[in-house]
Protein backbone atom coordinates (compact mmCIF):
# COMPACT_ATOMS: atom_id res chain seq x y z
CA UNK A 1 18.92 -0.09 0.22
CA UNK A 2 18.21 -0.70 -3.62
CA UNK A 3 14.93 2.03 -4.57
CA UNK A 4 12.28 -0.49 -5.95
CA UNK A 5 10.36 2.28 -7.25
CA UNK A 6 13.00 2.90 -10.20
CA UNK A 7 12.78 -0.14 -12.57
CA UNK A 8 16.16 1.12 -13.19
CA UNK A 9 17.19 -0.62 -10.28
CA UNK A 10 15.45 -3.65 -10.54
CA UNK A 11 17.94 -6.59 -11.51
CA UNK A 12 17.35 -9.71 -10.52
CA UNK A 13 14.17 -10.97 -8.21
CA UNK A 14 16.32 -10.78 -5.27
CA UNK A 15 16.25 -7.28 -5.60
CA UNK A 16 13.12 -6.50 -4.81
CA UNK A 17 13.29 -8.02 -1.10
CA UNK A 18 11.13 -10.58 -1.46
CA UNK A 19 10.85 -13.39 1.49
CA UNK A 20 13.08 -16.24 1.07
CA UNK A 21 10.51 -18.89 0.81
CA UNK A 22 9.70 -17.38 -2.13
CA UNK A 23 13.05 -16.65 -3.07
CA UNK A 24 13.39 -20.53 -3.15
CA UNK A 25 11.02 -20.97 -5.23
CA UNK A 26 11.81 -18.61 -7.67
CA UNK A 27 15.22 -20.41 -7.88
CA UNK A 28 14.56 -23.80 -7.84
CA UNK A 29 12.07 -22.78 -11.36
CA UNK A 30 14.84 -20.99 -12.63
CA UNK A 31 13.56 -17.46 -12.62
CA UNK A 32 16.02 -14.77 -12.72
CA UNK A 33 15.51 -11.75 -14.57
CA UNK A 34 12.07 -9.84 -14.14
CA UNK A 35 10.38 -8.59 -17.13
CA UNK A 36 9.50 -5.01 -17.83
CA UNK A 37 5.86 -5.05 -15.93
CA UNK A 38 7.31 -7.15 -13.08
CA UNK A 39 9.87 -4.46 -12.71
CA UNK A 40 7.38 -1.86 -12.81
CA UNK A 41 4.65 -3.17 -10.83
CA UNK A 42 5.65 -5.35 -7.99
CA UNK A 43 7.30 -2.57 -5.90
CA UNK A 44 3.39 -0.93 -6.15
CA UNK A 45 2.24 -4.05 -4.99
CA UNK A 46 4.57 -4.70 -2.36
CA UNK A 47 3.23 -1.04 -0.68
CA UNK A 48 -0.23 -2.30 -1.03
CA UNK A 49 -1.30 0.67 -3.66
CA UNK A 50 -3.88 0.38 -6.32
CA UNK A 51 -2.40 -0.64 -9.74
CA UNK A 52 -4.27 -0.37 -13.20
CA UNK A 53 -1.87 -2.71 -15.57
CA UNK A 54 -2.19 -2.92 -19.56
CA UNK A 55 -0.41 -5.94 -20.28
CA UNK A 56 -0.63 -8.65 -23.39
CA UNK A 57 -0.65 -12.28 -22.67
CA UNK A 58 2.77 -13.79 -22.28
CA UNK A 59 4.47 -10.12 -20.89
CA UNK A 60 5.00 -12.10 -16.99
CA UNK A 61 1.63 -10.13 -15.39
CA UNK A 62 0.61 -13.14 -13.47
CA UNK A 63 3.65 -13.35 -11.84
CA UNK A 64 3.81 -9.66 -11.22
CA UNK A 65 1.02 -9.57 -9.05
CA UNK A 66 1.22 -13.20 -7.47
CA UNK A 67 4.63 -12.91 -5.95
CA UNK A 68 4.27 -9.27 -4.05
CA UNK A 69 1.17 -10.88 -3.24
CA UNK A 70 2.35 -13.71 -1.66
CA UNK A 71 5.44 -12.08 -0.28
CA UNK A 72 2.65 -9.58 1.55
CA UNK A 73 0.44 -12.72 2.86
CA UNK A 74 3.93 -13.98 4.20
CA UNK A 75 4.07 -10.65 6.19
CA UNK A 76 0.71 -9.81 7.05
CA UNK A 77 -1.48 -13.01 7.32
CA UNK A 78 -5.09 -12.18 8.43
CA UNK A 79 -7.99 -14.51 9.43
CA UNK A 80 -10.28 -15.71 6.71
CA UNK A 81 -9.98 -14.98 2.85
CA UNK A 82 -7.07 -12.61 1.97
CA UNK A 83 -6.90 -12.40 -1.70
CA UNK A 84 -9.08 -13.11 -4.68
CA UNK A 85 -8.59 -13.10 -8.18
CA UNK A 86 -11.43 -12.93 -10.69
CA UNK A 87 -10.76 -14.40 -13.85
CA UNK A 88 -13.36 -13.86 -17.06
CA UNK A 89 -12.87 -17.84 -17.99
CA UNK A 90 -12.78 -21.40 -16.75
CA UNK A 91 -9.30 -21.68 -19.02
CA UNK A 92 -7.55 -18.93 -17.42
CA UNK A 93 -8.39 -19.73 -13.86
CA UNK A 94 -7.14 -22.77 -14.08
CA UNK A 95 -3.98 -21.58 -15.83
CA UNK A 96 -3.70 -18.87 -12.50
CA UNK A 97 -3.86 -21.51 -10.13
CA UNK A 98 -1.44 -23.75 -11.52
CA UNK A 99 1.32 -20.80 -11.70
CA UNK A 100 -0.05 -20.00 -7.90
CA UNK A 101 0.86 -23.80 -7.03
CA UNK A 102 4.42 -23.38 -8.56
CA UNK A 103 5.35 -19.95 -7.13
CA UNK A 104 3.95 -20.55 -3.95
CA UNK A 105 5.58 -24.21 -3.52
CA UNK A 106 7.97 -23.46 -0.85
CA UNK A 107 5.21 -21.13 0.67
CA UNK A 108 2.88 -22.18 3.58
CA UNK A 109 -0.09 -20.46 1.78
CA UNK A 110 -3.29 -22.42 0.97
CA UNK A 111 -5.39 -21.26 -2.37
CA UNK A 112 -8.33 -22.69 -4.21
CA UNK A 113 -9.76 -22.34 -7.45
CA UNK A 114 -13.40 -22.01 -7.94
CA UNK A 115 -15.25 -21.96 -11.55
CA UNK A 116 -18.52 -23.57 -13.45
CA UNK A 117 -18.99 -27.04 -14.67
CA UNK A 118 -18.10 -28.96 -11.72
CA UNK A 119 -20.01 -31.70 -10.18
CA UNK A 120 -21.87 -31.74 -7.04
CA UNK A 121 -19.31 -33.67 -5.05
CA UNK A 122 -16.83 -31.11 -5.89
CA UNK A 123 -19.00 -28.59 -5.05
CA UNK A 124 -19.22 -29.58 -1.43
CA UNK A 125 -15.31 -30.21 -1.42
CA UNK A 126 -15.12 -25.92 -2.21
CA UNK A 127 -17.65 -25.36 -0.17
CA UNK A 128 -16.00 -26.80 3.29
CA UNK A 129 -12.70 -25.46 1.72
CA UNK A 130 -14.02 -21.72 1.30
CA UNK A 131 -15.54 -22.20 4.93
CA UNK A 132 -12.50 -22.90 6.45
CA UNK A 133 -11.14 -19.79 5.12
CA UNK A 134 -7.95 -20.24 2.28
CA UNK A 135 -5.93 -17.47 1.59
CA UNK A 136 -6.27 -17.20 -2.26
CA UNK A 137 -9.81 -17.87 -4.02
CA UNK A 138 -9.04 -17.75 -8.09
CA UNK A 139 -13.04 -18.16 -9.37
CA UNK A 140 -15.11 -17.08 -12.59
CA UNK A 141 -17.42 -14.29 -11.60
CA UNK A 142 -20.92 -16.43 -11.50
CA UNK A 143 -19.24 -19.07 -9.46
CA UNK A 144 -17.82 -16.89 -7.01
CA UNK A 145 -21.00 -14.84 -6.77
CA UNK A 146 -22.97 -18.75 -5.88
CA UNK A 147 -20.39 -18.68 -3.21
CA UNK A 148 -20.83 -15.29 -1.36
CA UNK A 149 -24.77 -15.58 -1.86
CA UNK A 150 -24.30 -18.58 0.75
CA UNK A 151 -22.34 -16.53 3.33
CA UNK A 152 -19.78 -19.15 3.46
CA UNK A 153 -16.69 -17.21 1.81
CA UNK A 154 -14.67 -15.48 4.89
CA UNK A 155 -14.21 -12.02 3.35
CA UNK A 156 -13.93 -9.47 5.84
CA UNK A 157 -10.42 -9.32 6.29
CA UNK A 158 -9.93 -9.27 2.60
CA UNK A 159 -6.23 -7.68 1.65
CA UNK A 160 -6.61 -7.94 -2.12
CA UNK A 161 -8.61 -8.07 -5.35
CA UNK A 162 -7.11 -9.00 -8.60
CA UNK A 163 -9.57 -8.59 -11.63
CA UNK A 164 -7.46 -10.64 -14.67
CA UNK A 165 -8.12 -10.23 -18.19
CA UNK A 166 -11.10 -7.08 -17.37
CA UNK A 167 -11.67 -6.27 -20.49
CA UNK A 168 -12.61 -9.60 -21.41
CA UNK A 169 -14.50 -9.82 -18.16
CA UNK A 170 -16.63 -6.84 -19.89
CA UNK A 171 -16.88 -8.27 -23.29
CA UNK A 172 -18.62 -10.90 -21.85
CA UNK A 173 -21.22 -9.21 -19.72
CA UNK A 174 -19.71 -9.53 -16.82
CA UNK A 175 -19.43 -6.07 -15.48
CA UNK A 176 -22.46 -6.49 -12.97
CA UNK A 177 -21.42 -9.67 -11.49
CA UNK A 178 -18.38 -7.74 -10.57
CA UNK A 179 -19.98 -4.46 -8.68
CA UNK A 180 -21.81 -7.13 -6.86
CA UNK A 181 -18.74 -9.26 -5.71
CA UNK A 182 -17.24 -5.97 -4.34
CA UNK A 183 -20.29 -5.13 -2.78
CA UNK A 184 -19.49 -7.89 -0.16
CA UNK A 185 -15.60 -7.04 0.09
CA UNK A 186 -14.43 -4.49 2.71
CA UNK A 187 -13.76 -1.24 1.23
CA UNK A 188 -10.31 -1.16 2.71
CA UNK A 189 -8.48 -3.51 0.08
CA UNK A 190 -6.03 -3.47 -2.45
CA UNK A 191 -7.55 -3.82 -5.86
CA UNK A 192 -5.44 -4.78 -9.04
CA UNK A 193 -6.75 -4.43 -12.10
CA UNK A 194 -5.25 -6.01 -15.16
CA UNK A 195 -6.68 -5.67 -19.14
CA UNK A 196 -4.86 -6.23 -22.23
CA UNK A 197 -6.39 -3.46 -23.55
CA UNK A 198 -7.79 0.38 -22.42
CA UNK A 199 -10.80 1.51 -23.65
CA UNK A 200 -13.19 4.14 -21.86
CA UNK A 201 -15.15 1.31 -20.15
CA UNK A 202 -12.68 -0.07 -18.48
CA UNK A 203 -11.57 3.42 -17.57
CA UNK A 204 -14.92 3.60 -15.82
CA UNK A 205 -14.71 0.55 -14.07
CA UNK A 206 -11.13 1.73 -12.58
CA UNK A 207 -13.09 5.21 -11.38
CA UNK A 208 -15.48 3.13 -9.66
CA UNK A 209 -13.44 0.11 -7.92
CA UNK A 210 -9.66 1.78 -7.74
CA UNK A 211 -8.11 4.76 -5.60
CA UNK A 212 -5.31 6.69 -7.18
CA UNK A 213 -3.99 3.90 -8.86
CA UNK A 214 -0.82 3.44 -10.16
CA UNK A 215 -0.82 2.74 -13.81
CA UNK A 216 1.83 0.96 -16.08
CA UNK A 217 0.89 0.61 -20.19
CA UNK A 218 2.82 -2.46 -21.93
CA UNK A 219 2.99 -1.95 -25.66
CA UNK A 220 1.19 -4.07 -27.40
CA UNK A 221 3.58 -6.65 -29.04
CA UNK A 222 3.86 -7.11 -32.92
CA UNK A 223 3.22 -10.40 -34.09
CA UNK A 224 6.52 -12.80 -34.36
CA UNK A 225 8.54 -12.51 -37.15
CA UNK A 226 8.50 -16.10 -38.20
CA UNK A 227 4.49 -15.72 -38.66
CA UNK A 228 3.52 -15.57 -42.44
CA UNK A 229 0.05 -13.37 -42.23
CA UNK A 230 -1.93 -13.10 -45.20
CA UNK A 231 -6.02 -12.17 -45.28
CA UNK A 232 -8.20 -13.72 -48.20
CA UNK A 233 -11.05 -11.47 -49.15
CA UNK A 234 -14.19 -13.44 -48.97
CA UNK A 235 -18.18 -13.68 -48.86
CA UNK A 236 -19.45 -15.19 -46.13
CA UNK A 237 -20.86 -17.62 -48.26
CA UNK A 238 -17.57 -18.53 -49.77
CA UNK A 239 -15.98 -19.17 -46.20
CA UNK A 240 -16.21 -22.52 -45.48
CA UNK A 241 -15.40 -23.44 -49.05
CA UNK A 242 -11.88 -21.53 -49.10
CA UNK A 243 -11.06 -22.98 -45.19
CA UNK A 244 -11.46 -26.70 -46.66
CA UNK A 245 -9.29 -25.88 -49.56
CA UNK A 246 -6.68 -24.45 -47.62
CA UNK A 247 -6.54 -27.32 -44.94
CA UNK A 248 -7.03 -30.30 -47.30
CA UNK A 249 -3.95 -32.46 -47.89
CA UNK A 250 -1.80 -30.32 -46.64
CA UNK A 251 0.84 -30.68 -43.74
CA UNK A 252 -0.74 -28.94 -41.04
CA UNK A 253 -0.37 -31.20 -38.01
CA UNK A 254 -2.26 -28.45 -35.63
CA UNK A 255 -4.75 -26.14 -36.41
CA UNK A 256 -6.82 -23.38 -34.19
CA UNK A 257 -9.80 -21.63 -35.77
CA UNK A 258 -11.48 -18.78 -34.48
CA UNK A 259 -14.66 -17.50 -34.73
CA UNK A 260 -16.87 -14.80 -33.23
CA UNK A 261 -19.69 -16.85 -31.93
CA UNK A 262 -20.34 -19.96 -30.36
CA UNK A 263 -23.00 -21.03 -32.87
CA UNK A 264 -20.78 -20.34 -35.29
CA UNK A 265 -17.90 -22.40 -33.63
CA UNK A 266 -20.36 -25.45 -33.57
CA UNK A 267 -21.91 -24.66 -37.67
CA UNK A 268 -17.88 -24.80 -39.04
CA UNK A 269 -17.01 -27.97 -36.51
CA UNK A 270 -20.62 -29.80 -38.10
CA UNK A 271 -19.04 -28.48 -41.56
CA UNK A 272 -15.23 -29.98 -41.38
CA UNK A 273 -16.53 -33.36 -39.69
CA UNK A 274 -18.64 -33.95 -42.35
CA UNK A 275 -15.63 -33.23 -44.79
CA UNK A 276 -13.89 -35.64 -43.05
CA UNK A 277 -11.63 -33.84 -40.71
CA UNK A 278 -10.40 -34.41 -37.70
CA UNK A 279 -11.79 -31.42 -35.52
CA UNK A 280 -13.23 -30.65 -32.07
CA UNK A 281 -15.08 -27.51 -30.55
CA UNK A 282 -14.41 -25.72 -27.49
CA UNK A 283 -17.11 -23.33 -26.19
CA UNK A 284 -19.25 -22.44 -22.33
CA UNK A 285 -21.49 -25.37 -23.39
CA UNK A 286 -18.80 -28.09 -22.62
CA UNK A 287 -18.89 -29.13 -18.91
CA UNK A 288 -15.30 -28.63 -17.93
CA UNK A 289 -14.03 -31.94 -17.79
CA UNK A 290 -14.93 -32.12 -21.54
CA UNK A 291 -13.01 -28.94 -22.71
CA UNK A 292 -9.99 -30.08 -20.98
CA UNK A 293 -10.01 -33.47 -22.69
CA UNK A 294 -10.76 -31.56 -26.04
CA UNK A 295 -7.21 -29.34 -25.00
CA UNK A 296 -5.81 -32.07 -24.13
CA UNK A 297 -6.04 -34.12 -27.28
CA UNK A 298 -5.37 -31.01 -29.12
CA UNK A 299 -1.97 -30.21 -26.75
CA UNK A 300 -0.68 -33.83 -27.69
CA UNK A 301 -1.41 -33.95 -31.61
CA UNK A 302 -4.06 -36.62 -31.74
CA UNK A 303 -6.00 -34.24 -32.63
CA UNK A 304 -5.74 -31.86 -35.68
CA UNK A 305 -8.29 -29.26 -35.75
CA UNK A 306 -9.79 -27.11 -32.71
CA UNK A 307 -12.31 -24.55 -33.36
CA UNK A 308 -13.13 -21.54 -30.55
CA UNK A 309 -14.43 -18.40 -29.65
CA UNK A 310 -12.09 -15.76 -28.18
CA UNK A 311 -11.90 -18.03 -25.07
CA UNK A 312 -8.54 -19.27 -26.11
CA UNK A 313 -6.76 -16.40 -27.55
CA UNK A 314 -5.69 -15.12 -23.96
CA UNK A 315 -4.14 -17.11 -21.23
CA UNK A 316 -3.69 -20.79 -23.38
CA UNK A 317 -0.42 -21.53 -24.02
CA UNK A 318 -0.77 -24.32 -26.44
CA UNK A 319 2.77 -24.52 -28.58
CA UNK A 320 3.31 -25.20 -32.29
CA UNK A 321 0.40 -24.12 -34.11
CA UNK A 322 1.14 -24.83 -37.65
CA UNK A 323 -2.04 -22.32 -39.20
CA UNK A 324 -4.10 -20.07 -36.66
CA UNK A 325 -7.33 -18.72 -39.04
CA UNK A 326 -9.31 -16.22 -38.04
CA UNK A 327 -12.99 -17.03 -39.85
CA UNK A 328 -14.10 -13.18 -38.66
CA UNK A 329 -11.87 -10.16 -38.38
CA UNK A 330 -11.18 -9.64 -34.91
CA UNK A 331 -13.79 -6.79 -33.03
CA UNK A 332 -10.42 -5.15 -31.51
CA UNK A 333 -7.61 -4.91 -33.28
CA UNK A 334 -5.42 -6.17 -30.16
CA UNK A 335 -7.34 -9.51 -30.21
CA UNK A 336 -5.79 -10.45 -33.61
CA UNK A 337 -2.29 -9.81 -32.31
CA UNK A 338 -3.79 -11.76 -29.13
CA UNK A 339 -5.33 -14.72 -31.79
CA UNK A 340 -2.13 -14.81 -33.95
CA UNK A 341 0.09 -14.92 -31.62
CA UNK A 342 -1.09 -18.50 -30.50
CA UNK A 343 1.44 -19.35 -33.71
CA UNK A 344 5.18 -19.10 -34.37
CA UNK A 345 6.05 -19.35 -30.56
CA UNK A 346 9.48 -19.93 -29.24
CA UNK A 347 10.95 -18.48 -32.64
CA UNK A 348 9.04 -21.03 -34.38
CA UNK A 349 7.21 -20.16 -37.49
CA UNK A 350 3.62 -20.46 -38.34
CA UNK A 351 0.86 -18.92 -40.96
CA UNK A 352 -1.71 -16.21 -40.19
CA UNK A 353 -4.80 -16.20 -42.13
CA UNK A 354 -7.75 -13.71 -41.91
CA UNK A 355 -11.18 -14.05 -43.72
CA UNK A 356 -12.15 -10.53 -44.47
CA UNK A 357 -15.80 -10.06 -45.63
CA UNK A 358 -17.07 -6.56 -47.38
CA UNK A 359 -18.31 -5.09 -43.78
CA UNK A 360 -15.19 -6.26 -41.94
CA UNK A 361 -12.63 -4.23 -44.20
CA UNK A 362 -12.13 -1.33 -42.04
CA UNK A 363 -11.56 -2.93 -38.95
CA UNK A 364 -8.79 -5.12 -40.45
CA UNK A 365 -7.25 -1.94 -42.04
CA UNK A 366 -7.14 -1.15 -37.58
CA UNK A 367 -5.19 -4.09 -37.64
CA UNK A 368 -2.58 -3.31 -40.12
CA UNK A 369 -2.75 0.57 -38.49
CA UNK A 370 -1.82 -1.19 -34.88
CA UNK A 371 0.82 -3.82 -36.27
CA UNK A 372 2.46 -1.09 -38.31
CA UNK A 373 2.50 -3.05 -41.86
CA UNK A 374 0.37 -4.01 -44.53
CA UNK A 375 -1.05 -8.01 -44.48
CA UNK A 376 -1.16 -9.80 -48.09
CA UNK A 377 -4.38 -9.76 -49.46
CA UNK A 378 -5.94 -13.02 -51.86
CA UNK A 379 -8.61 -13.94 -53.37
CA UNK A 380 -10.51 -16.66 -53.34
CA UNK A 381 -9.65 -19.22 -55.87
CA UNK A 382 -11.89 -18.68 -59.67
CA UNK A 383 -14.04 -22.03 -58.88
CA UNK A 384 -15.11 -20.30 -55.70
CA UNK A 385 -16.15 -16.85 -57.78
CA UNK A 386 -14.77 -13.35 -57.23
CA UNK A 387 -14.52 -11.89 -53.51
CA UNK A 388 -15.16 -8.28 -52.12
CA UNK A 389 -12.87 -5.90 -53.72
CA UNK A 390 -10.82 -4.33 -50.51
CA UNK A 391 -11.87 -1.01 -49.64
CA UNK A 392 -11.26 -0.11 -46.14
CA UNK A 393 -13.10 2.79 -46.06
CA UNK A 394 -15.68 2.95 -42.94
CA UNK A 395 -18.94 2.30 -44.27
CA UNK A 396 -22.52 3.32 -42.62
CA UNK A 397 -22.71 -0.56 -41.71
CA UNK A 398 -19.11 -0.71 -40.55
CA UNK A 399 -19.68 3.03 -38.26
CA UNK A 400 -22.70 1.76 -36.57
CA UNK A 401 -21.83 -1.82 -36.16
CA UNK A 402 -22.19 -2.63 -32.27
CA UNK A 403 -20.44 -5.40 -30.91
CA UNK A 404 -22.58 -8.72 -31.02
CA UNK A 405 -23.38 -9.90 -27.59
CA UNK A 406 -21.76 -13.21 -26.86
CA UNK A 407 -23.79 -16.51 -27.42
């Protein structure tokens, strides 16, 4: 009998015992080899302990807590709701489910996912759904929160909770919304909490919702070798000047700009259609059927541009960005590797750029501090005038500067 508690021993998927419907599946997708946080943390999983997992987009999390998941549902079916899986964003919910649908294909397990902008017609389709009692609910917080207000969400037999992405889930205000979802789940669950990043409030959040977790910490990756990062130093004011110059007539078939807020997303999208580019928005404003049109078009080239919040530097896989520009530094340092690493995929290559501003200096030098090198630094070309000279020392501004709440 092969220890699944030493990753040492961990081979192939077939070595961690799982059923053999799942087993099928697994095969007939073509997955072999588990990756480092699979081999860590689906033998916790499979013994139904607590798990706190620090884990990147694109490091095979999802996976590592569906399959254990579905091999204990296999095992241990129960009446009503067994598992849910918060997720901070429409995007990434969606993304969950579909990996659900292809792990679980050979798996008599039913699952539904729940999130805002929806019509009412669908509405009622979830609603007799959750009533009947699936065993996987993948929702946004506010949506699954409408849901258990109605009583109609079968919970008290609830095996597991999966919070995805919680430090996003934070970021965007959503820390409430969770203490009251687990305020209507029994207190004798499984919880698994995933984050690409630790900081003390998420260390909280574990106190409050986990027992003697397990915990496994994924280094954060470097970006790709094949991405060509450079940062131009720039006014604000002298932003949206240096993006058209850098974008105009050259060959950049596919394009994602970030920015930090959603009225900012919509200002540079008013600015580059008026220059005569070919650019869409995404942002919380778009009903749901609209931002997957807007992906869509952007996913098959026709169109060039697409310009976001944070919302798609996690959990999108979107291949063959030719320029990924971030029009603010990044609040956490991860985020840029996060944001960057939308480029050079698949050992392509691809080009970084950074606008750095005179307050934003000290975070970026994070950046460079958590990649382990130095980024080229530009200036802005003479017609535009001089930028900020770089000084990455913290200022008063820069010490005190709290995190903007999102828009």
């Amino acid at each position: 009998m092969i220890d699944t508690t030493d990753d040492n021993s961990i081979v192939t998927f077939r070595d961690f015992g799982f059923d053999e419907q799942i087993m099928e599946g697994l095969d007939s997708i073509g997955f072999e080899t588990p990756t480092p946080i699979q081999k860590q943390i689906i033998p916790y999983i499979m013994q139904g302990r607590d798990v706190i997992g620090c884990a990147q987009t694109g490091t095979g999390k999802t996976a590592a807590y569906l399959l254990p998941v579905l091999h204990r549902i296999i095992n241990n079916p129960v009446d009503g709701v067994n598992t849910i899986i918060i997720s901070p964003t429409r995007e990434l919910a969606i993304q969950i489910a579909q990996a659900l649908e292809g792990l679980s294909y050979f798996v008599n397990i039913s699952s539904l996912a729940v999130y805002g902008g929806t019509d009412g017609k669908e509405w009622e389709q979830q609603k007799r759904a959750l009533s009947s009692g699936v065993d996987i609910v993948v929702a946004t917080p506010g949506k699954l929160i409408s849901f258990l207000n109605m009583d109609i969400i079968p919970v008290s037999n609830l095996q597991h909770l999966i919070l995805d992405e919680a430090d996003r889930m934070l970021d965007m205000g959503f820390v409430d919304d969770i203490m009251k979802i687990i305020s209507y789940l029994p207190e004798k669950r499984s919880t698994f909490l995933f984050s690409a990043t630790m900081p003390s409030r998420i260390r909280d959040l574990s106190h409050r919702i986990l027992k003697d977790p397990f915990e496994i910490n994924i280094a954060v990756s470097k970006p790709a070798a094949g991405i060509l990062q450079a940062a131009y130093l720039t006014y604000d004011s002298q932003k949206l000047q240096v993006l058209t110059q850098l974008i105009r007539g050259r060959d950049l078939p596919s394009v994602l700009i970030f920015a930090s807020t959603k009225s900012k997303v919509k200002s540079i999208t008013r600015e580059l259609l008026s220059s005569g580019f070919q650019v869409a928005d995404i942002h919380s404003d778009l009903e749901q059927s609209e931002r997957e049109k807007v992906l869509l078009r952007f996913r098959t080239r026709s169109l060039q541009m697409l310009v976001a919040t944070d919302v798609l530097s996690r959990g999108i896989d979107i291949e063959n960005i030719s320029l990924v520009l971030n029009y603010d530094v990044p609040h956490d340092a991860e985020d840029y590797v996060h944001r960057v690493g939308r480029t050079a995929r698949a050992e392509q290559t691809g080009i970084a750029i950074t606008f750095v501003n005179e307050t934003d200096m000290f975070r970026f030098s994070k950046i460079e501090k958590l990649i382990e090198s130095k980024i080229l630094k530009l200036m802005p070309a003479p017609e535009f005038g001089p930028g900020p000279v770089y000084d990455p020392k913290p200022t008063r501004e820069t010490h005190f500067h709290k995190r903007p709440k999102r828009k």
